[in-house]
C-alpha atoms as a PDB file:
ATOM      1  CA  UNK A   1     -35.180  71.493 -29.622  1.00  0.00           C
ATOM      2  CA  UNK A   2     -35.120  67.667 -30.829  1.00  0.00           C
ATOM      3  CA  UNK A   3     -38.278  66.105 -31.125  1.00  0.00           C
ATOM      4  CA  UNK A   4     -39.076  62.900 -30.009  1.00  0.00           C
ATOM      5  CA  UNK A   5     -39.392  59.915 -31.964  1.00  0.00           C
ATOM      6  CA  UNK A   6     -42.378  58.433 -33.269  1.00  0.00           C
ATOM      7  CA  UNK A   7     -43.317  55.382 -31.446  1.00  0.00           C
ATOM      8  CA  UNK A   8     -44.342  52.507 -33.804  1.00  0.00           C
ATOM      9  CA  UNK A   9     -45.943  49.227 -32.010  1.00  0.00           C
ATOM     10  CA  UNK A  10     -45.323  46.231 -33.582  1.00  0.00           C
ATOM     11  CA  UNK A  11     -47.308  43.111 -32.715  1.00  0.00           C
ATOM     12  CA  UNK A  12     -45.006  40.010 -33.368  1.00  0.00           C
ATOM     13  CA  UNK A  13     -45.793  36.194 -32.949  1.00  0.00           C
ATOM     14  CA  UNK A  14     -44.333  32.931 -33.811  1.00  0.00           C
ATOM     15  CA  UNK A  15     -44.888  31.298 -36.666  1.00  0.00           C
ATOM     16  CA  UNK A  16     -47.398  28.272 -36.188  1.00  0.00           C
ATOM     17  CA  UNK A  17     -45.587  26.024 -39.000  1.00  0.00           C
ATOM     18  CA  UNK A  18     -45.119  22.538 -36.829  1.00  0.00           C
ATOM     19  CA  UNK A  19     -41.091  22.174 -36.036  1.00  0.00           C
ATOM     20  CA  UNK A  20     -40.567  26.196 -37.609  1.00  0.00           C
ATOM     21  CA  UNK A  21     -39.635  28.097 -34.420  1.00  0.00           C
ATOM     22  CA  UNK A  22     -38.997  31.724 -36.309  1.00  0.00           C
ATOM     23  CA  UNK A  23     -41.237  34.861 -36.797  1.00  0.00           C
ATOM     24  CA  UNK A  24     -44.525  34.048 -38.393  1.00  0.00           C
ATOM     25  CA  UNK A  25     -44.820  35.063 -42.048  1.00  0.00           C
ATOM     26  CA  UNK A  26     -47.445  38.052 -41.227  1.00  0.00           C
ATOM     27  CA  UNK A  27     -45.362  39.841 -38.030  1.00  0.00           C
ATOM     28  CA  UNK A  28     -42.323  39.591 -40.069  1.00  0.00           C
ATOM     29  CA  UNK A  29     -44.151  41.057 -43.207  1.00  0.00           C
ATOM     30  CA  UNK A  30     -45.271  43.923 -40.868  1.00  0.00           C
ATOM     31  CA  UNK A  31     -42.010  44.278 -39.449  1.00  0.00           C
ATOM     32  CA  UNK A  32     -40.325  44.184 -43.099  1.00  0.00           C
ATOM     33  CA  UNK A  33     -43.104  47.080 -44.564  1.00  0.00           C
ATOM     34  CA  UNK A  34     -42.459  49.301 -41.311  1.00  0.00           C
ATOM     35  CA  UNK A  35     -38.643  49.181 -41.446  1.00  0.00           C
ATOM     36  CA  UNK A  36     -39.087  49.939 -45.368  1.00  0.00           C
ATOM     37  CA  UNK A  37     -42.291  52.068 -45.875  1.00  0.00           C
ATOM     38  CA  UNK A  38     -42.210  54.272 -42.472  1.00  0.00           C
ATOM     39  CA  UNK A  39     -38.810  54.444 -41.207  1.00  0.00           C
ATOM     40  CA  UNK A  40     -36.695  54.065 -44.579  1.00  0.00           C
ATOM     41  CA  UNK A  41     -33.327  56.019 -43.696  1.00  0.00           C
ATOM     42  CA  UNK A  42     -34.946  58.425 -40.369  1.00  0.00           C
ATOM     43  CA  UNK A  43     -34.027  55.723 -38.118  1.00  0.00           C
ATOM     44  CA  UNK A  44     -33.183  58.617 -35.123  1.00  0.00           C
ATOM     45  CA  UNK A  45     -36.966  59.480 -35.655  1.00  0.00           C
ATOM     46  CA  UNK A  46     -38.567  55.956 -35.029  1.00  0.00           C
ATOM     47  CA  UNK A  47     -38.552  54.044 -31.886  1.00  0.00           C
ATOM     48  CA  UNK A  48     -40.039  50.581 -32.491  1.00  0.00           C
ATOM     49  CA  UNK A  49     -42.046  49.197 -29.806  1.00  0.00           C
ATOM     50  CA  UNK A  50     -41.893  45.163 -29.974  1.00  0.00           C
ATOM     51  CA  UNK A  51     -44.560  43.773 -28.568  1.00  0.00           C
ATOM     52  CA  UNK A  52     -44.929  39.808 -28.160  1.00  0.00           C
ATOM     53  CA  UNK A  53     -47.932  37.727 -27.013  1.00  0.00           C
ATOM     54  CA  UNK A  54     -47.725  33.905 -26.124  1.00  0.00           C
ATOM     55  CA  UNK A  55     -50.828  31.957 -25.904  1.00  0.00           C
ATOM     56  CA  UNK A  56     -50.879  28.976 -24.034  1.00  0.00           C
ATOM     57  CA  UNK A  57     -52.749  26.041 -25.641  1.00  0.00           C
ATOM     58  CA  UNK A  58     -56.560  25.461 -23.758  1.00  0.00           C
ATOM     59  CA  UNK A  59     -54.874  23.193 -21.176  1.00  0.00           C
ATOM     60  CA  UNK A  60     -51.524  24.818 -21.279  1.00  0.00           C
ATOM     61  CA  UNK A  61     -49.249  22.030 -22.116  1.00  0.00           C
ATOM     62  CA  UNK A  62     -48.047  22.605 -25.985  1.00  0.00           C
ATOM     63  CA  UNK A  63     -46.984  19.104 -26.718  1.00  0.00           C
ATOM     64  CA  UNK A  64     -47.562  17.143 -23.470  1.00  0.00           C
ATOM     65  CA  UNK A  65     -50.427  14.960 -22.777  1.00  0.00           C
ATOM     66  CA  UNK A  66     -51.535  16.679 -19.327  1.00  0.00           C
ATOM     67  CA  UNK A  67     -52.188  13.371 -17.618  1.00  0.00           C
ATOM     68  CA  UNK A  68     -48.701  12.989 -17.013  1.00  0.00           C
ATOM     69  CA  UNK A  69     -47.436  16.562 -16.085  1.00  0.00           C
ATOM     70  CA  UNK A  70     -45.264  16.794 -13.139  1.00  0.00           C
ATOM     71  CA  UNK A  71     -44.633  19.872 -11.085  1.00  0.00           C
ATOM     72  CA  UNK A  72     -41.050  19.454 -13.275  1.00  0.00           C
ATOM     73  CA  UNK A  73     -42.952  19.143 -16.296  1.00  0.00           C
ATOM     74  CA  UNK A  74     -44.726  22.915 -15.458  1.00  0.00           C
ATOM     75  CA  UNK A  75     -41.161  24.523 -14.800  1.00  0.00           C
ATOM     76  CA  UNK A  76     -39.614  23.128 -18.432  1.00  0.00           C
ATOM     77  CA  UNK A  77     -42.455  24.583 -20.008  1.00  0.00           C
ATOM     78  CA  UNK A  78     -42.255  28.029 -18.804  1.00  0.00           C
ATOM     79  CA  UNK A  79     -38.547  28.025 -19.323  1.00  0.00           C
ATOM     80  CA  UNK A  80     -38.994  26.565 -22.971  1.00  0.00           C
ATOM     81  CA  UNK A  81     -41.985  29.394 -23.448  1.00  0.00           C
ATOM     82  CA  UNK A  82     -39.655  31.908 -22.323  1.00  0.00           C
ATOM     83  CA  UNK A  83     -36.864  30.668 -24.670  1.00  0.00           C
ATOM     84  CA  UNK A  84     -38.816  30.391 -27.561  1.00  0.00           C
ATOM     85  CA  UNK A  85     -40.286  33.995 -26.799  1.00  0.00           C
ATOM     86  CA  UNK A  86     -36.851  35.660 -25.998  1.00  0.00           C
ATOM     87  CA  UNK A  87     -35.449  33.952 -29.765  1.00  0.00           C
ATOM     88  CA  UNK A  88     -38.372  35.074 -31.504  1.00  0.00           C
ATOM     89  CA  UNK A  89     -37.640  38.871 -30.154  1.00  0.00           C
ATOM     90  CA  UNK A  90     -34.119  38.650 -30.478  1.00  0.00           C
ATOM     91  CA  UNK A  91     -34.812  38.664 -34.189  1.00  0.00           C
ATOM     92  CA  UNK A  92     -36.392  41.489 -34.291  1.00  0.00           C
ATOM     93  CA  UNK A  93     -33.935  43.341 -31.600  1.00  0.00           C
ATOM     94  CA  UNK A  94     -30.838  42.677 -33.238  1.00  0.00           C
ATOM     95  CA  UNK A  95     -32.420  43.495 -36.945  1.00  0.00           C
ATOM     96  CA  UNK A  96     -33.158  47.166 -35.339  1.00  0.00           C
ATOM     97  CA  UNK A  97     -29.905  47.002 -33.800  1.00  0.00           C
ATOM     98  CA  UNK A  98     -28.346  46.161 -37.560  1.00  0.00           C
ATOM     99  CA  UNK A  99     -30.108  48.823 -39.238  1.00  0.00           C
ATOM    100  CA  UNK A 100     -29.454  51.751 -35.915  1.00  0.00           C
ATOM    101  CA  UNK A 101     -33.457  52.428 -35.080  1.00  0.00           C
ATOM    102  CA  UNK A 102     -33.896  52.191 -31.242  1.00  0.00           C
ATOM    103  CA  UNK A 103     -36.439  50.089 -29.977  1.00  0.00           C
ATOM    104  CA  UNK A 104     -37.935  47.674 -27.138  1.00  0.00           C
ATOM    105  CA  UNK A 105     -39.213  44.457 -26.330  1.00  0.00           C
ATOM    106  CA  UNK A 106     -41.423  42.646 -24.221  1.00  0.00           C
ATOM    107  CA  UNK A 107     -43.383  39.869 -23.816  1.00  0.00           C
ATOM    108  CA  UNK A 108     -46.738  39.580 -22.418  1.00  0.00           C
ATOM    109  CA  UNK A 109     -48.756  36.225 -22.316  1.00  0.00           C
ATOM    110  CA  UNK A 110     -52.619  35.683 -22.824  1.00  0.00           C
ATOM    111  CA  UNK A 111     -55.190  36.718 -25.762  1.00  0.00           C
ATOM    112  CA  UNK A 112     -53.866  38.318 -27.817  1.00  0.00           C
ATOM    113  CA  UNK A 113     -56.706  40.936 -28.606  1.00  0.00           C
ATOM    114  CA  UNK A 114     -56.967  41.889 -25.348  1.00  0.00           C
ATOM    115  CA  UNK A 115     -53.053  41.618 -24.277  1.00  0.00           C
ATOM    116  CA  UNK A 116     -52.059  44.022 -27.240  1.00  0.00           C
ATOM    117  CA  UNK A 117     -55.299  46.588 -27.021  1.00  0.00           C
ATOM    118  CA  UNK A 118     -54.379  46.935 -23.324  1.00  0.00           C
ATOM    119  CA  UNK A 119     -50.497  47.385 -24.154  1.00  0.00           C
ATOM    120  CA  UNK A 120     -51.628  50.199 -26.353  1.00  0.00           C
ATOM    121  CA  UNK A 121     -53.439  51.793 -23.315  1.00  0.00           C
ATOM    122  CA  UNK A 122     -50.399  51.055 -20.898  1.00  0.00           C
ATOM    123  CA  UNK A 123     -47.630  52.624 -23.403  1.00  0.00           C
ATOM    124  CA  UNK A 124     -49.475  54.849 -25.825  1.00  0.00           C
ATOM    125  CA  UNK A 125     -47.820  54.387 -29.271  1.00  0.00           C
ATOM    126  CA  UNK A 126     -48.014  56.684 -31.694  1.00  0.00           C
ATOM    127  CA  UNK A 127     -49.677  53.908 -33.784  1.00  0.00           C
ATOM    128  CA  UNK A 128     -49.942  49.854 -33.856  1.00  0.00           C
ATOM    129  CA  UNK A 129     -48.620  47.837 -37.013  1.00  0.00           C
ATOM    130  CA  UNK A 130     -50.115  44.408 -37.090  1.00  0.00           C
ATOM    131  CA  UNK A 131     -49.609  41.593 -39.769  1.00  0.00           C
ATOM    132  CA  UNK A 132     -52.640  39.791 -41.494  1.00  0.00           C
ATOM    133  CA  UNK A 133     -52.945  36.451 -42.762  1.00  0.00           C
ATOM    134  CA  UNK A 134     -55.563  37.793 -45.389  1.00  0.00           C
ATOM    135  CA  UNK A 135     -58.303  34.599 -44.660  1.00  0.00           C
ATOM    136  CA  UNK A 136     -61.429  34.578 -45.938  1.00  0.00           C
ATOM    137  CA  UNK A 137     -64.902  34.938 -44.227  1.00  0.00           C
ATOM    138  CA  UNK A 138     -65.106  31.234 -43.398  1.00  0.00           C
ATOM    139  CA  UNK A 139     -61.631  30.909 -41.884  1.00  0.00           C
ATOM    140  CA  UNK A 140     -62.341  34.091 -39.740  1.00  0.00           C
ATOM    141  CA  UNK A 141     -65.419  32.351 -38.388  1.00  0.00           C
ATOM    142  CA  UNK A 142     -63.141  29.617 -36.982  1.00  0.00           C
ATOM    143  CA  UNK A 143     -59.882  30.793 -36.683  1.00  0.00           C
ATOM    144  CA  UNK A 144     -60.709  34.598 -35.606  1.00  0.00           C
ATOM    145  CA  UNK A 145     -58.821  37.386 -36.572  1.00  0.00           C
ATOM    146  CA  UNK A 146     -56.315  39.694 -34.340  1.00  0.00           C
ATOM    147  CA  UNK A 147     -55.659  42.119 -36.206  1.00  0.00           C
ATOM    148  CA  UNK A 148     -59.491  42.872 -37.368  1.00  0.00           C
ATOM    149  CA  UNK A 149     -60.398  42.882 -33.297  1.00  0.00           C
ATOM    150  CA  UNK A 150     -57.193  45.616 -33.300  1.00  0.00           C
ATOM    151  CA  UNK A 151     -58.582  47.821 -35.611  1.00  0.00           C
ATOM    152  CA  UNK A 152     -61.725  48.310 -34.042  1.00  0.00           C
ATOM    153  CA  UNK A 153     -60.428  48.301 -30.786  1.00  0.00           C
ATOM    154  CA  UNK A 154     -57.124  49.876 -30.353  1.00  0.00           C
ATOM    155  CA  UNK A 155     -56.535  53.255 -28.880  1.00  0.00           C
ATOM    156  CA  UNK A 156     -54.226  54.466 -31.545  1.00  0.00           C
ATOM    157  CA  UNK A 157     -54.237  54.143 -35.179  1.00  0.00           C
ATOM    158  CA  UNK A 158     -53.788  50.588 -36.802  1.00  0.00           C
ATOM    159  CA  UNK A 159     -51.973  49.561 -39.997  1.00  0.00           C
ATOM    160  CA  UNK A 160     -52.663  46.424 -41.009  1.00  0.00           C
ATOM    161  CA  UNK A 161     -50.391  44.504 -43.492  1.00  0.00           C
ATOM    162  CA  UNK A 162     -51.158  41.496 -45.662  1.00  0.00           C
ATOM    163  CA  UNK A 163     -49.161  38.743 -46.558  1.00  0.00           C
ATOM    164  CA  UNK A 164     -49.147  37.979 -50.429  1.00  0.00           C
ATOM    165  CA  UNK A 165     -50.282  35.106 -52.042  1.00  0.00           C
ATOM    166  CA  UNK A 166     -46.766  33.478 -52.749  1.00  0.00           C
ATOM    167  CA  UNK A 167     -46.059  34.291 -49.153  1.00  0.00           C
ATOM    168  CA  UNK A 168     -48.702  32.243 -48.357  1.00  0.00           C
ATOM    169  CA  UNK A 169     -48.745  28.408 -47.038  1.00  0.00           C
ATOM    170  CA  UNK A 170     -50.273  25.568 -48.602  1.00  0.00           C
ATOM    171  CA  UNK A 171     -53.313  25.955 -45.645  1.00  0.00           C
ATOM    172  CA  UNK A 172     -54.139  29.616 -45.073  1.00  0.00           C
ATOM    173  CA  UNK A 173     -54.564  29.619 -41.783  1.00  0.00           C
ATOM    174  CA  UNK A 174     -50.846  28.901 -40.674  1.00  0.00           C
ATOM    175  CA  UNK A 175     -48.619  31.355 -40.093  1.00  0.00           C
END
């Protein structure tokens, strides 16, 4: 009787580097560690669960002034959202694809502490691999921290992996 794989959540995002539409440097650092440290060559006994979360700036226009959104402007910006979400998992997909470890993708948009906590609940993984930025107790303050809400919160297991100092940008907070 084959078993069935292990089911390995990974939260993804976009990096927040101004005109640098790719993975962010922590969800590709996760990504990187799980591929090398829990699936290594046993790619028939890993499924990869790729979960992405877009968050909508406070007024939900990225780079738009609101005052002058149309009903046009709306539709452009959920098609560009969805673009830039589909690229940013399409990355990830066809790396999986590359390397023969099954997997899925989705993407799901709000907070996302509560969108990935309550993705865990909907599709029980056998555990949730998050990437951390690694900031320090003032940046947390203002900038908050996923991946600590995660841990405490998630209904599975939760590895959580830094990014290293060289992999690190100039400000601390970006991604």
């Amino acid at each position: 009787m084959e078993s069935e794989p292990t089911r390995v959540m990974v939260a993804v995002n976009e990096s927040t580097l101004k005109g640098y539409p790719h993975a962010s440097i922590s969800s590709k650092k996760a990504f990187e560690w799980t591929l090398k440290k829990i699936v290594r060559s046993n790619t028939s006994g890993f499924k990869l669960l790729l979960l992405h979360v877009q968050v909508q700036d406070e007024d939900g226009f990225d780079d738009m002034d609101s005052i002058y959104a149309s009903p046009d402007d709306f539709r452009q910006m959920r098609e560009r959202n969805k673009a830039k979400g589909l690229h940013l998992l399409e990355f990830f997909v066809k790396k999986c694809h590359d390397i023969g470890v099954g997997c899925e993708a989705w993407i799901r948009k709000g907070d996302p502490t509560e969108v990935i906590c309550h993705e865990v609940r909907r599709v029980r993984p056998d555990f949730l691999v998050v990437g951390s930025r690694g900031l320090g107790p003032f940046q947390k303050v203002f900038v908050g921290t996923v991946s600590e809400f995660c841990v405490k919160h998630a209904e599975c297991p939760v590895i959580t992996i830094k990014r290293t100092a060289e992999e690190s940008p100039q400000d601390p907070a970006d991604d």
